[in-house]
Structure formats: C-alpha cells, structure tokens
C-alpha atoms as a PDB file:
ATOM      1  CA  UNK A   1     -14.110  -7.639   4.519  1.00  0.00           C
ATOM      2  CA  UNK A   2     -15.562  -9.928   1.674  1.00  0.00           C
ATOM      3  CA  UNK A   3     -17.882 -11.865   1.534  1.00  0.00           C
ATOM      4  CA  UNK A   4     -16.274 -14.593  -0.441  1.00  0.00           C
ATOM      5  CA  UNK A   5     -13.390 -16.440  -0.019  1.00  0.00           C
ATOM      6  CA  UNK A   6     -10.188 -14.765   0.587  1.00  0.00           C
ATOM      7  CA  UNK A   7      -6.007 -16.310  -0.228  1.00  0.00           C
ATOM      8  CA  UNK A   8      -3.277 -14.369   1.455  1.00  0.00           C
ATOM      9  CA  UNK A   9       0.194 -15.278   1.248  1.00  0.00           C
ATOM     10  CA  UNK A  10       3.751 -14.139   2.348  1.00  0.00           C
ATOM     11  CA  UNK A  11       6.824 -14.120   0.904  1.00  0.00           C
ATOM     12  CA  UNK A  12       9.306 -14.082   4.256  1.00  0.00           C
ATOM     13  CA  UNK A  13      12.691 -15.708   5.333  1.00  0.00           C
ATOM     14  CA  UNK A  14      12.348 -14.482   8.671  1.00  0.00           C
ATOM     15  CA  UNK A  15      11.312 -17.512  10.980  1.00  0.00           C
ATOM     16  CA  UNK A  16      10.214 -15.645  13.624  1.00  0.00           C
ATOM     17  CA  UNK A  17       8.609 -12.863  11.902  1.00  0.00           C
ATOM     18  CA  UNK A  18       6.737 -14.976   9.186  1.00  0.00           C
ATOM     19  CA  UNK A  19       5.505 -17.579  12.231  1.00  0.00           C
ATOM     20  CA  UNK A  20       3.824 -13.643  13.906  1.00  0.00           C
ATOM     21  CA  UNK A  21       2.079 -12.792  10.434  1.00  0.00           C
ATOM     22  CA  UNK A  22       0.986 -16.788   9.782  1.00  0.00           C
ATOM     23  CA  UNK A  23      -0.527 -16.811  13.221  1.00  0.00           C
ATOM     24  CA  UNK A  24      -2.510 -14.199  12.857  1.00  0.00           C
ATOM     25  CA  UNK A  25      -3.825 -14.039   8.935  1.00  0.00           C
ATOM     26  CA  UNK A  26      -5.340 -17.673   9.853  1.00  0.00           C
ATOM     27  CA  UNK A  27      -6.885 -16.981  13.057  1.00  0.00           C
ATOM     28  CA  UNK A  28      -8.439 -14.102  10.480  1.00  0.00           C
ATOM     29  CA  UNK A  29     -12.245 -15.745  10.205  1.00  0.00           C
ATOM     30  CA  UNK A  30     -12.717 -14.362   6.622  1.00  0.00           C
ATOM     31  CA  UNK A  31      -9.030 -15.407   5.008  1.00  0.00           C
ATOM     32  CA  UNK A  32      -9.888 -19.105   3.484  1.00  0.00           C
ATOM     33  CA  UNK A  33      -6.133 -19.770   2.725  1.00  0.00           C
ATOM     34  CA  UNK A  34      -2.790 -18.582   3.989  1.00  0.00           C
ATOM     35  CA  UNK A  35       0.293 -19.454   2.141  1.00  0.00           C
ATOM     36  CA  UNK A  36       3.932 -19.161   2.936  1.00  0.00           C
ATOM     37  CA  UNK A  37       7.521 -19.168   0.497  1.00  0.00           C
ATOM     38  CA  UNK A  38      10.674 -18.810   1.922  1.00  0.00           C
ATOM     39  CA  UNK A  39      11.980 -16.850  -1.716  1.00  0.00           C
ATOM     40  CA  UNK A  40      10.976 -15.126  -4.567  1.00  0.00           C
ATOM     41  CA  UNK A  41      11.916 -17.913  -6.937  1.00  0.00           C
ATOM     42  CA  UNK A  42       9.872 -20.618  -4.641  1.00  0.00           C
ATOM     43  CA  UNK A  43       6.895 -18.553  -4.941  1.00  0.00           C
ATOM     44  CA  UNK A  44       7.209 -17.643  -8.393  1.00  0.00           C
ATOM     45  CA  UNK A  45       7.792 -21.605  -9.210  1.00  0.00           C
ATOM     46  CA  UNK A  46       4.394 -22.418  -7.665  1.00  0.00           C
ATOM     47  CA  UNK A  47       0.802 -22.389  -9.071  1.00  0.00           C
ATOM     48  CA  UNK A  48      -0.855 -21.464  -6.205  1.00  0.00           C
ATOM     49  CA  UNK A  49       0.445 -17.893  -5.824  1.00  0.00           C
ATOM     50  CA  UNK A  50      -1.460 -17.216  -9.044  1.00  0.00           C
ATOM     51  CA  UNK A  51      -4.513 -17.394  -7.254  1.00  0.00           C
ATOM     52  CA  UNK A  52      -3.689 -15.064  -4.310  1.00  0.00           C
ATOM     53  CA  UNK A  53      -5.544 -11.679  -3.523  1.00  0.00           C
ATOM     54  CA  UNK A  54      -2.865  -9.984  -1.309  1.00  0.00           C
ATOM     55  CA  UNK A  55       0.814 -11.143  -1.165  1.00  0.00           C
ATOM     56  CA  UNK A  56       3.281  -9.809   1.673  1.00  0.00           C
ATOM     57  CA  UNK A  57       6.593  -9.473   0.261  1.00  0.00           C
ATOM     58  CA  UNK A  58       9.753  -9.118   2.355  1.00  0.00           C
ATOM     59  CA  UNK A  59      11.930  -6.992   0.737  1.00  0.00           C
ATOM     60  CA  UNK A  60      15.513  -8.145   1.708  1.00  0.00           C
ATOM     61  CA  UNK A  61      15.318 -11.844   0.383  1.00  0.00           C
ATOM     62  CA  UNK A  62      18.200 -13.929  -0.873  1.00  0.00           C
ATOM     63  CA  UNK A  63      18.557 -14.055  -4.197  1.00  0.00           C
ATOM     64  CA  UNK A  64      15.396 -12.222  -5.989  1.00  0.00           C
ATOM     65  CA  UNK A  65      14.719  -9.474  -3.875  1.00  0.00           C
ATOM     66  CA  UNK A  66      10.569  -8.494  -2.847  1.00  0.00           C
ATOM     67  CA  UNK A  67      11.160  -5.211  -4.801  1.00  0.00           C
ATOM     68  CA  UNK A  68      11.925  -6.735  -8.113  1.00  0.00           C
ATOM     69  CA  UNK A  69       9.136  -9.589  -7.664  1.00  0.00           C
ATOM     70  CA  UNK A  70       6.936  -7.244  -7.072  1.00  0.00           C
ATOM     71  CA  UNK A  71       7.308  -6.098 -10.649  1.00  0.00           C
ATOM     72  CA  UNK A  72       7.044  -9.872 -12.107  1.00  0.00           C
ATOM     73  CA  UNK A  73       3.539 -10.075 -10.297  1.00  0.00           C
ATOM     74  CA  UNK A  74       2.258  -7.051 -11.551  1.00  0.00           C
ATOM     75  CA  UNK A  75       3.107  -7.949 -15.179  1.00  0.00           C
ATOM     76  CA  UNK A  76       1.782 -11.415 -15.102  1.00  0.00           C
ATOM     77  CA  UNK A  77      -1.040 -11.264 -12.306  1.00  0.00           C
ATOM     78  CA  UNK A  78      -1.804  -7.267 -11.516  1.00  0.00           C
ATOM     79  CA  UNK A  79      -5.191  -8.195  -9.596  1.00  0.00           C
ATOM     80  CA  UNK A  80      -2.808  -9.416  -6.919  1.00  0.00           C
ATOM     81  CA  UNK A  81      -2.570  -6.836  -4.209  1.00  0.00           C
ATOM     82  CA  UNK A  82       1.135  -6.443  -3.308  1.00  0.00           C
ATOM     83  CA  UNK A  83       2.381  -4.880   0.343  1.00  0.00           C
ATOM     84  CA  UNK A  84       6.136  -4.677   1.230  1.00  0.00           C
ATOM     85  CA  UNK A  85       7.688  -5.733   4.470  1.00  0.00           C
ATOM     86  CA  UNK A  86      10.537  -4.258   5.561  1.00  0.00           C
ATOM     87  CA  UNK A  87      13.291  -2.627   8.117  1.00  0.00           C
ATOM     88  CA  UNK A  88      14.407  -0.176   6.111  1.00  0.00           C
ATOM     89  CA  UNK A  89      12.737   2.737   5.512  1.00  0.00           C
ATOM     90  CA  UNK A  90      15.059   3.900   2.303  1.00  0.00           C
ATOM     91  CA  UNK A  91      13.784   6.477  -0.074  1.00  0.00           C
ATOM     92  CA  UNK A  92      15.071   4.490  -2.697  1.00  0.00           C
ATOM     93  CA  UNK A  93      13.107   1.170  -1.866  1.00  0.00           C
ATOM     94  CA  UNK A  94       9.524   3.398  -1.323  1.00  0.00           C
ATOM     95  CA  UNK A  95       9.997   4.565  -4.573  1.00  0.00           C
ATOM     96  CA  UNK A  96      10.845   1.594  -6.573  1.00  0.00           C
ATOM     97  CA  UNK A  97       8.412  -0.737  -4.629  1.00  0.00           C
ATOM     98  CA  UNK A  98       5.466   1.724  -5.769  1.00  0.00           C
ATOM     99  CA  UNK A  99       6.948   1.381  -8.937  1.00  0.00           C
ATOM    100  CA  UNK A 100       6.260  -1.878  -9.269  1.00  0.00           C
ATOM    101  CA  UNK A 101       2.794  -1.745  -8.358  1.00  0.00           C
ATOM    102  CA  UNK A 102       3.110  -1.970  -4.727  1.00  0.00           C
ATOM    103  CA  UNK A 103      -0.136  -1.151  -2.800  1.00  0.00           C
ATOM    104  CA  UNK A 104       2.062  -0.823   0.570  1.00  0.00           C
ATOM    105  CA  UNK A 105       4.440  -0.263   2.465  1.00  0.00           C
ATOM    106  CA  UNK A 106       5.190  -1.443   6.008  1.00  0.00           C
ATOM    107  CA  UNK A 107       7.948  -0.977   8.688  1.00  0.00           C
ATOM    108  CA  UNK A 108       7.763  -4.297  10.391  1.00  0.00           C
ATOM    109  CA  UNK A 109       8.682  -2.671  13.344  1.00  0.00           C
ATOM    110  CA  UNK A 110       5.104  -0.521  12.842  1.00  0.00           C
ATOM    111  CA  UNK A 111       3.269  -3.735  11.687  1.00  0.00           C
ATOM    112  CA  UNK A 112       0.710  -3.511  14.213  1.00  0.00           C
ATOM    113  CA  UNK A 113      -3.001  -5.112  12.943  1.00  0.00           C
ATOM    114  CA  UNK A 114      -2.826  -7.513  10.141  1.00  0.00           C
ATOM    115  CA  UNK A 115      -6.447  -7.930  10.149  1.00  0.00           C
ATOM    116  CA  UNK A 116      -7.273  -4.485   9.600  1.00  0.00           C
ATOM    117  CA  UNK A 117      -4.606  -4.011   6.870  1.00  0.00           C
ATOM    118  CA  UNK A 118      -6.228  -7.178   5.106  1.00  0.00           C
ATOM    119  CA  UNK A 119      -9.300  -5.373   5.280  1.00  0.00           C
ATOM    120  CA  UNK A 120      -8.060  -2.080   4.166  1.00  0.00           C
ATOM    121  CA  UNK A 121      -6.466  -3.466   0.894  1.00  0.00           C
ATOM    122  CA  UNK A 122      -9.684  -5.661   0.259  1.00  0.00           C
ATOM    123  CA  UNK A 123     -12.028  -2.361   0.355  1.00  0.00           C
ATOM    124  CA  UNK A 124      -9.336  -1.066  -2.556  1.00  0.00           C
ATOM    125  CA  UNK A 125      -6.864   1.273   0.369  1.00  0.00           C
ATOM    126  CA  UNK A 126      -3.414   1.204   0.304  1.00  0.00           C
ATOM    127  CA  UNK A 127      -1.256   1.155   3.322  1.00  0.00           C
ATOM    128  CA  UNK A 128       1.736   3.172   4.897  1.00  0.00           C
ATOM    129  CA  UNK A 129       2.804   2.648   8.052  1.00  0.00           C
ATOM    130  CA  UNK A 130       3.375   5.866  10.309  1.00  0.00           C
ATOM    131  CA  UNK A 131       7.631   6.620   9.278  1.00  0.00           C
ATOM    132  CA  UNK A 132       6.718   6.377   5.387  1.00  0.00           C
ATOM    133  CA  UNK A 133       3.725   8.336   5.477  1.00  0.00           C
ATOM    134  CA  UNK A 134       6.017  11.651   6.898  1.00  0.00           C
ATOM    135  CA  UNK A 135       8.663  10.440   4.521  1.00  0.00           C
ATOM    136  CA  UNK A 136       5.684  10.555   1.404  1.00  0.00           C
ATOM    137  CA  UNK A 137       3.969  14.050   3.342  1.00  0.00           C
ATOM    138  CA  UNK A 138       7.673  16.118   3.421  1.00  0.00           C
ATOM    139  CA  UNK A 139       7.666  15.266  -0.292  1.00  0.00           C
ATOM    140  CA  UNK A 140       4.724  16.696  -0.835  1.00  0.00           C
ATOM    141  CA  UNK A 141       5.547  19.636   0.903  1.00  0.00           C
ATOM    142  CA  UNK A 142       8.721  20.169  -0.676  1.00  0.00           C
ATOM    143  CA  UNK A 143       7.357  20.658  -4.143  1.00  0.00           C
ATOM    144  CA  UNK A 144       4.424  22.698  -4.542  1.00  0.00           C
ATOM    145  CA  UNK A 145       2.294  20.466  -7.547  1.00  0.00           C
ATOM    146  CA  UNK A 146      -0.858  22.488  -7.234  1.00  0.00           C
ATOM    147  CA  UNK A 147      -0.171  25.006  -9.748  1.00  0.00           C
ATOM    148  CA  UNK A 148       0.669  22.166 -12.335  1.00  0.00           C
ATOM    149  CA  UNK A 149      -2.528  20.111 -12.125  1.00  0.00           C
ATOM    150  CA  UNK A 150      -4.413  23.183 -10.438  1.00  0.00           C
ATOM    151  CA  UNK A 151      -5.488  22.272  -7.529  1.00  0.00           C
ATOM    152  CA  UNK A 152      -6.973  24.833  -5.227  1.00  0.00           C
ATOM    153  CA  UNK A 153      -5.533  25.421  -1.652  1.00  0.00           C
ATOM    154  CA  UNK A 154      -7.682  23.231   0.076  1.00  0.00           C
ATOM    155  CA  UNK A 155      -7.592  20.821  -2.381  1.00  0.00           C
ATOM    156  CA  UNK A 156      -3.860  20.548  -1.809  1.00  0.00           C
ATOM    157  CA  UNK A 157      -4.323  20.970   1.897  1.00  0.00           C
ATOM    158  CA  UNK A 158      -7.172  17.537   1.919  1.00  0.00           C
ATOM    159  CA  UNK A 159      -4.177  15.753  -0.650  1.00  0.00           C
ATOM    160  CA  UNK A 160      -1.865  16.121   2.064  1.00  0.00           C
ATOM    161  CA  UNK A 161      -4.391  14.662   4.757  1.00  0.00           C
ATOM    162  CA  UNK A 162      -5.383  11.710   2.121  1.00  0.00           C
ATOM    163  CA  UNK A 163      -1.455  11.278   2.066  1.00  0.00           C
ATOM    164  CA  UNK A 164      -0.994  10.668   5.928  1.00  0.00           C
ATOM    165  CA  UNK A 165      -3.516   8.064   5.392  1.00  0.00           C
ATOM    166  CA  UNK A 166      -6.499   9.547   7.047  1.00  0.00           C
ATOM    167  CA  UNK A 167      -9.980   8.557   5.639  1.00  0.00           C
ATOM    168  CA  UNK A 168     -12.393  11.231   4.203  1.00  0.00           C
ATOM    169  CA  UNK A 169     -14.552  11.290   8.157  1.00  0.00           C
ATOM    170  CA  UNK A 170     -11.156  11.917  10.325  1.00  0.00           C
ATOM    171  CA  UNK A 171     -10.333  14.340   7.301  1.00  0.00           C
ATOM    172  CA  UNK A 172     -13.116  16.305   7.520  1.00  0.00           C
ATOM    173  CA  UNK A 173     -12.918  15.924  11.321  1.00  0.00           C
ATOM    174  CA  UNK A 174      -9.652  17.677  11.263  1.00  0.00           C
ATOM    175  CA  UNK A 175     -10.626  20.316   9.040  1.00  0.00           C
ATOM    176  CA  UNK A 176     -13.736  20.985  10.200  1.00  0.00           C
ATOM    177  CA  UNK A 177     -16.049  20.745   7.902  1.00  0.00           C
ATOM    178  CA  UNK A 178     -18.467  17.991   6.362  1.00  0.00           C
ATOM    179  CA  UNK A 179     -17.131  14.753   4.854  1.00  0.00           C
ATOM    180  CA  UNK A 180     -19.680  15.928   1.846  1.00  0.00           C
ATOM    181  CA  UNK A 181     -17.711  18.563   1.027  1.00  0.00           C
ATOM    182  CA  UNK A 182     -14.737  16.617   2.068  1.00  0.00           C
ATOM    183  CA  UNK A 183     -16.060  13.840  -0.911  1.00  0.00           C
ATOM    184  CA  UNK A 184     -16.417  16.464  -3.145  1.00  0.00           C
ATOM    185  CA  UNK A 185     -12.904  17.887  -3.209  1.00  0.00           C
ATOM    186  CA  UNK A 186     -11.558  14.345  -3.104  1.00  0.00           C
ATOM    187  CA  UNK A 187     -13.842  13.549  -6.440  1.00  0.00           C
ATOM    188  CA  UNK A 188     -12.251  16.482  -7.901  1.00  0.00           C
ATOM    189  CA  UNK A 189      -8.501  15.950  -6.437  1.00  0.00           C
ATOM    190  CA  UNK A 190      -8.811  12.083  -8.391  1.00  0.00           C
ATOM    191  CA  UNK A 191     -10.259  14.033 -11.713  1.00  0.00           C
ATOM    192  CA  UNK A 192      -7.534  16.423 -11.836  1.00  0.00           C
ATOM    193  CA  UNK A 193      -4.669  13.477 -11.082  1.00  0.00           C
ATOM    194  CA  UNK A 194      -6.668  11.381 -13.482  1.00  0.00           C
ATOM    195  CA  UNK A 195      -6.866   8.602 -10.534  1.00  0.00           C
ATOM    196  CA  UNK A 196      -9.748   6.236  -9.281  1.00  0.00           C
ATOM    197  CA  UNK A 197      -8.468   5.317  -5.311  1.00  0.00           C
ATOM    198  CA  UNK A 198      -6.019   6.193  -2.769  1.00  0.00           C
ATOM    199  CA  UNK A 199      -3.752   2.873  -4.064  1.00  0.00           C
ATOM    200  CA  UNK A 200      -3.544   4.776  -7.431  1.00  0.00           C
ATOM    201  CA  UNK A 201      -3.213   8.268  -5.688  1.00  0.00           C
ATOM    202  CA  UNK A 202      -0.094   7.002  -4.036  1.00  0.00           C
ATOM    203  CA  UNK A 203       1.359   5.415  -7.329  1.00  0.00           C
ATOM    204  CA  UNK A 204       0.943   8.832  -9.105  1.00  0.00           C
ATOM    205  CA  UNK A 205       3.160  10.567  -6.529  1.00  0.00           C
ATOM    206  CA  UNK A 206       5.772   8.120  -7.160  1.00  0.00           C
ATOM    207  CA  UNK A 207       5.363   8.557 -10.964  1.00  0.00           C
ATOM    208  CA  UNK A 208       4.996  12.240 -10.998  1.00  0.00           C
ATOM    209  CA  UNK A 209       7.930  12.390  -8.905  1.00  0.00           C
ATOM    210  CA  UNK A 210       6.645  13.078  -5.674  1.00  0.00           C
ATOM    211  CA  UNK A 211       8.690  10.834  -3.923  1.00  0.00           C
ATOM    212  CA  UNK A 212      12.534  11.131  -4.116  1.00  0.00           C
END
C-alpha cells in the first residue's frame, strides 16, 4: 500500500454488514481514517467525503441509490476510487455502475479480503469478484472485438485472462510463457484500446459495449 495517509469510507445501510467492513478497514495499519453514511444524500451532505481515496457504495440504498451516486462523485471528485457492494449480480447494474466510473464490483457474498482489495485499488487495479468476472469473460466471448481494434489471437486470448482478473505473472503462468512477453502484448492490448490500466480496460468494455 501507500506510504502516506490513506481515508476509506462506506456508504452502507446494512448494520451488520457495514459493522464486518468497519472492523476490518480500521484494524488495516495503513488506512488513517474510516468513515461511515447510512445514505447517499448523508454522504453527499458532508465535507469529509471530499477527501476520501476509495468509497464503498452499497448499491440498494433508500432513496439515492449507490449506482447513481456513483456518477455525482465522479463528476465532482473523479480521484475518488469508487467500488460497488452488492447482492445482485444484474447485468444491468454492472453496466451502469462502470458507467459511472466505478472501479469495482463486489458480490458481498464473495467479499472475502478487504485489505487486499484496498491495496489493489491503491496500486491503480480494479476489482471483480469471481460471479462478475464470468459474467464480464462470456461477454467477451460472445462478440469477437479483435478484428475491430486488431488484436492478434493471443492478444485477445491474454485480454480475456486480464478480464478474469489475473495479473500479468499468473497470466503468463497459465500460458506459458514469460511475463516479458506477457508485458509486451499487454503494452500493445492498452495502445490499441487507447487505455492506461486494467480500471480503464474494464470501463472500455462497458463503453464499447462489451458488457450487456
């Protein structure tokens, strides 16, 4: 993680569940801060969400739903890293969440290590839980895209690794070969789709149409 100091907060109506997450993000040595609203319009209301670097947002909140907050934090503070909570794993709700600038996108049924999804988003990942990661990999495989930005055949089949969320080592691990050649198709899978990391990879697919 960081060095410096690091401001987490969640967005969460669910007693029980938001008491699990709270626990653990402060027993997290390298999080200075943890904050807590019980709706979107609380949160929005305050100050101190401005100065957040990764908000959980439940999705299915009274009033202002995490989905559509999402959006308002990415128009007036983008640098905030937004993940999604919830127990739905619609089609619909992947899509619009990445939509709005959504980094991730959790099951919280599959929420399993906090601290290594903190750390993840802080070294500029984004996250999918196991169920949405198939959901985002059948989409891939349902529409061939590698004529239409030209990727090559292993190109394509290292996009479809990236998409399951493996890093470059277990991808080259998998396909046998080096992760230097493995970091070379990945520089050249970002130049073609004209993005910079793996959060912007998996905002493309959802803008390209990738995702349903």
């Amino acid at each position: 993680m960081k060095n410096s100091e690091i401001k987490v907060g969640i967005v969460e109506n669910d007693e029980s569940f938001k008491n699990q997450i709270l626990k653990t993000l402060e027993s997290i040595p390298e999080i200075d801060g943890v904050f807590h609203w019980e709706s979107a319009e609380s949160f929005w209301e305050d100050e101190k969400g401005r100065s957040l670097d990764i908000i959980f947002l439940d999705i299915m909140l009274s009033g202002m739903n995490g989905v559509e907050l999402a959006g308002k934090i990415s128009a007036r503070d983008p640098e905030i890293s937004k993940i999604m909570l919830s127990n739905m794993n619609s089609d619909e709700l992947i899509y619009e969440s990445l939509k709005n600038g959504a980094i991730g996108y959790i099951l919280k049924s599959e929420l399993k290590d906090i601290a290594d999804v903190v750390d993840t988003v802080l070294k500029g990942g984004a996250i999918i839980t196991p169920t949405i990661a198939f959901r985002v990999l059948n989409s891939f495989k349902q529409k061939d895209y590698s004529g239409e930005f030209k990727l090559t055949p292993k190109e394509k089949q290292i996009l479809d690794e990236m998409v399951k969320g493996k890093t470059i080592g277990r991808v080259a691990e998998f396909l046998k070969v080096s992760k230097y050649t493995v970091q070379h198709h990945v520089k050249n899978i970002y130049k073609k789709l004209n993005v910079h990391n793996r959060a912007e990879l998996v905002r493309k697919a959802s803008d390209i149409g990738l995702l349903p």
